[in-house]
N, C-alpha and C. Protein backbone atom coordinates (compact mmCIF):
# COMPACT_ATOMS: atom_id res chain seq x y z
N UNK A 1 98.40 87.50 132.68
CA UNK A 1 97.24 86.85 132.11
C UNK A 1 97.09 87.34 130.67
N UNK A 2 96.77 86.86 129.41
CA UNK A 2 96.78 86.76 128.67
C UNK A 2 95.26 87.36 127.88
N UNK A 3 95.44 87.75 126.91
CA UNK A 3 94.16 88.66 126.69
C UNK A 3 93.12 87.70 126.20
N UNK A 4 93.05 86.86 125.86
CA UNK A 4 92.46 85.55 125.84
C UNK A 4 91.95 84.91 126.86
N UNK A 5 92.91 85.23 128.43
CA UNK A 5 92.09 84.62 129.86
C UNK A 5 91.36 85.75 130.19
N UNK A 6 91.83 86.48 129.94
CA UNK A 6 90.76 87.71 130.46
C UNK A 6 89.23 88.01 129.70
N UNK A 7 89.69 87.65 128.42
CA UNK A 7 88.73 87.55 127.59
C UNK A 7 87.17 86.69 128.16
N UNK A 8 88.05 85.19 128.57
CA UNK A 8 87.13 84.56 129.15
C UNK A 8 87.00 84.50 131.00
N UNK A 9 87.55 85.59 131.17
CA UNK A 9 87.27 85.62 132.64
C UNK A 9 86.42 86.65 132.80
N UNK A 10 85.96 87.28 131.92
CA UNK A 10 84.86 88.53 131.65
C UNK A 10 83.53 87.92 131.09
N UNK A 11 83.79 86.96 129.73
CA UNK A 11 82.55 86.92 129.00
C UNK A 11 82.06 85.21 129.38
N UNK A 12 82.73 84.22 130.03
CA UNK A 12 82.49 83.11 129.85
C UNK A 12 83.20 82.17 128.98
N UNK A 13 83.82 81.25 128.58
CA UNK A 13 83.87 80.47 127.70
C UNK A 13 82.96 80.34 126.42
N UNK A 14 81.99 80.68 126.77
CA UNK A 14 81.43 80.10 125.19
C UNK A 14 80.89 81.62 124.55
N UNK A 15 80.68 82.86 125.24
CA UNK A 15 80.99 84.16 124.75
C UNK A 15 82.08 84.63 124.42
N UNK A 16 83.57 83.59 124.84
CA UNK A 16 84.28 84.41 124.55
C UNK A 16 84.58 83.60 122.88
N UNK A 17 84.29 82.38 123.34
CA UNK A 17 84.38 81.39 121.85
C UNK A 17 84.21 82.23 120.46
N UNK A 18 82.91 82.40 120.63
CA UNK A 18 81.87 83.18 119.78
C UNK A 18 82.41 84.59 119.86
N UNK A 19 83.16 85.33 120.45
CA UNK A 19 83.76 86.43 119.79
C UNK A 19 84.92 86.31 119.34
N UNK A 20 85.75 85.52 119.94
CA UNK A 20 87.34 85.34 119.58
C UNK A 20 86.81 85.10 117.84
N UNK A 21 85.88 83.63 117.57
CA UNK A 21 85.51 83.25 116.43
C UNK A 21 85.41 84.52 115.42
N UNK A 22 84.41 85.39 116.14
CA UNK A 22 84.29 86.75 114.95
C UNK A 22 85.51 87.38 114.68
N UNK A 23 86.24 87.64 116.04
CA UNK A 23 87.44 88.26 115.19
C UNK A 23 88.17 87.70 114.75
N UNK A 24 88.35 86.41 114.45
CA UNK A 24 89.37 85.55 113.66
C UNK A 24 88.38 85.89 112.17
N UNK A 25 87.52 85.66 111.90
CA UNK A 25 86.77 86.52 110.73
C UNK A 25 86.63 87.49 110.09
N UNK A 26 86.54 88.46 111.43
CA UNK A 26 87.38 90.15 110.62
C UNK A 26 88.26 90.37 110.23
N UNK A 27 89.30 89.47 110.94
CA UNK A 27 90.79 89.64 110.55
C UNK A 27 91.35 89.04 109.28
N UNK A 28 90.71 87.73 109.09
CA UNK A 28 90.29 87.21 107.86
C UNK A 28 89.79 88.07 106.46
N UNK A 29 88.79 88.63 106.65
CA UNK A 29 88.24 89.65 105.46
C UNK A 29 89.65 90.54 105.46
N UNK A 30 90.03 91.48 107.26
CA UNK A 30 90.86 92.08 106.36
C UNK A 30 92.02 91.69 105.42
N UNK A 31 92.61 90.50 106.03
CA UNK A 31 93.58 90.29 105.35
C UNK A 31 93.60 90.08 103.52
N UNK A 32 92.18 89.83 103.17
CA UNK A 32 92.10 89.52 101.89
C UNK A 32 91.58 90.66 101.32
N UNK A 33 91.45 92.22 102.04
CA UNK A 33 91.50 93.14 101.33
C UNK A 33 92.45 93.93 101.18
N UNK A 34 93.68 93.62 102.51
CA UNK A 34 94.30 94.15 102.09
C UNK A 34 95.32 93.20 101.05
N UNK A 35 94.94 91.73 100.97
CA UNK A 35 95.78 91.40 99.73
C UNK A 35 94.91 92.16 98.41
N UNK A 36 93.76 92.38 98.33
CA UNK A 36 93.63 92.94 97.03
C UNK A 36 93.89 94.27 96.50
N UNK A 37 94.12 94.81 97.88
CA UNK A 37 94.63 96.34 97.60
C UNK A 37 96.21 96.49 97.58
N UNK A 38 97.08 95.29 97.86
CA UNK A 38 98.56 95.50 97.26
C UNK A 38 98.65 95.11 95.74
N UNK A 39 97.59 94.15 95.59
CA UNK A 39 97.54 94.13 94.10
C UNK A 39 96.93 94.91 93.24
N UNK A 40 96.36 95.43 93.15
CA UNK A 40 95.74 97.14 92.39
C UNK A 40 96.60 97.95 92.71
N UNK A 41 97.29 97.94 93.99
CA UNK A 41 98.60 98.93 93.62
C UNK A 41 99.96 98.63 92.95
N UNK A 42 100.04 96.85 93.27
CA UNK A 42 101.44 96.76 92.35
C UNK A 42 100.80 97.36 91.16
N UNK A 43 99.59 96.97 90.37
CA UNK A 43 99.39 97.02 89.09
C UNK A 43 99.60 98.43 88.99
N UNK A 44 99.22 98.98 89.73
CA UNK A 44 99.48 100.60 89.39
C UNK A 44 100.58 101.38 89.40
N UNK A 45 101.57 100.69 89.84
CA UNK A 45 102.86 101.24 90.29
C UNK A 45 103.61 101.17 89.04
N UNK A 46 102.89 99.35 88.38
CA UNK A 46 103.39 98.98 87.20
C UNK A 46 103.23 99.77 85.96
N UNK A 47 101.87 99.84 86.18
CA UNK A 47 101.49 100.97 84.99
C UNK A 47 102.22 102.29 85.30
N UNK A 48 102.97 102.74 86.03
CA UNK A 48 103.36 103.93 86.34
C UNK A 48 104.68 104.23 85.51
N UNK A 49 105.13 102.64 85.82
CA UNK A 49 106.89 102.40 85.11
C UNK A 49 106.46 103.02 83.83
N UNK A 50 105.48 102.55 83.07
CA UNK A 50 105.26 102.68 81.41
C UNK A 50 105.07 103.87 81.00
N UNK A 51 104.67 105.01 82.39
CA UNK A 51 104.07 106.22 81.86
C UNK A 51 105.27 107.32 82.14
N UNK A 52 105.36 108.53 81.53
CA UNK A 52 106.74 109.00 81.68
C UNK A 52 106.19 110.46 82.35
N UNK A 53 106.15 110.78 84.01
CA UNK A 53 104.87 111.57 84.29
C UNK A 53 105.98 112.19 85.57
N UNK A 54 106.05 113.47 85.65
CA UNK A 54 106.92 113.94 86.95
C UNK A 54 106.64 113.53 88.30
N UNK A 55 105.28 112.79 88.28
CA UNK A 55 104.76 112.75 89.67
C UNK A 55 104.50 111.54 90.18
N UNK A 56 105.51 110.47 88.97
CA UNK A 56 105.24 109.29 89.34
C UNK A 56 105.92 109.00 90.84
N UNK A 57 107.13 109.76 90.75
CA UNK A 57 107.85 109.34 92.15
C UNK A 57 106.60 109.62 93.57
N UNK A 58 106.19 110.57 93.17
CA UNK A 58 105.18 110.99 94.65
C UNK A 58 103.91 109.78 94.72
N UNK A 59 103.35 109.69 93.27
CA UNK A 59 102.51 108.72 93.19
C UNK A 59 102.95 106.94 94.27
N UNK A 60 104.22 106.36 93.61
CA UNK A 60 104.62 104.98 94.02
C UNK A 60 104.80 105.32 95.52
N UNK A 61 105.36 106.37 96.06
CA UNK A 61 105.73 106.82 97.65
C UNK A 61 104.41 106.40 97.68
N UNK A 62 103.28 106.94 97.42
CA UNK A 62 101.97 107.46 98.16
C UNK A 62 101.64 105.92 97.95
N UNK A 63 101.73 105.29 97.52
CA UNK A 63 100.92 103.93 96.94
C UNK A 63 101.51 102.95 98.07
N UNK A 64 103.03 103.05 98.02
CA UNK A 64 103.80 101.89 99.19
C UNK A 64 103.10 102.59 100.49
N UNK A 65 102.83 103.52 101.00
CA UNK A 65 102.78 104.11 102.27
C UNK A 65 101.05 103.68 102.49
N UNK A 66 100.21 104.00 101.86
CA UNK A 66 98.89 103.29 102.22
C UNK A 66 98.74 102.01 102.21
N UNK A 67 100.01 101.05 101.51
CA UNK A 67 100.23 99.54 101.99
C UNK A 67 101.15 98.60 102.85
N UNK A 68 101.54 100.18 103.53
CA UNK A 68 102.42 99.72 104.98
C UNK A 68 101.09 100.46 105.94
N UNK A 69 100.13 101.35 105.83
CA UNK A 69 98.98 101.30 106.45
C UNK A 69 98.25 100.40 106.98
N UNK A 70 97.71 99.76 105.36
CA UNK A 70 96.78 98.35 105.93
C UNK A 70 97.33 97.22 106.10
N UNK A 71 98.63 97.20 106.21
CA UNK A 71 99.51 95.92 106.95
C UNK A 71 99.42 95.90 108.37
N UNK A 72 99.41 97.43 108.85
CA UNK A 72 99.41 97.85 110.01
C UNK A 72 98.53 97.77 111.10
N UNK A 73 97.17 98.16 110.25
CA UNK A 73 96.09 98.06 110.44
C UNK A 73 95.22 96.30 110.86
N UNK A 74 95.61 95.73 109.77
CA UNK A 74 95.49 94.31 110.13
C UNK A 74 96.16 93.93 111.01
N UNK A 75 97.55 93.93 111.14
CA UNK A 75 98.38 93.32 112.13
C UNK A 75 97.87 93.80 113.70
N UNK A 76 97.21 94.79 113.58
CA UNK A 76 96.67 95.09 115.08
C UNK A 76 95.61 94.68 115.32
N UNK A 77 95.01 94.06 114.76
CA UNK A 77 93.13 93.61 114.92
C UNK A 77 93.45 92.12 115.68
């Protein structure tokens, strides 16, 4: 059974409507934060190329790794 029949074999059809609905909404917001947070980090990664700084390598690691996070994060909601 499918988490969707169970869904509505617990709350009803039209409770489960009305929640499935919300989380198609949360998942929604997240996805458009985490599109805005790969873009403040490309930009930053970009600005990183320009700057000549020992710690850029740790910086771009640290930047890709909190945006395989909220990929992660969304993809499970």
């Amino acid at each position: 059974m499918s988490a969707i029949d169970e869904l509505v074999k617990r709350r009803g059809t039209q409770k489960a409507s009305a929640e499935l609905a919300a989380l198609h909404a949360e998942n929604e917001r997240l996805r458009g934060a985490v599109d805005v947070a790969e873009k403040v980090l490309k930009e930053t990664v970009d600005g990183l190329d320009t700057w000549k700084g020992e710690h850029n390598a740790d910086i771009v690691e640290s930047a890709h790794m909190l945006l395989h996070l909220l990929r992660r994060t969304v993809e499970k909601k």
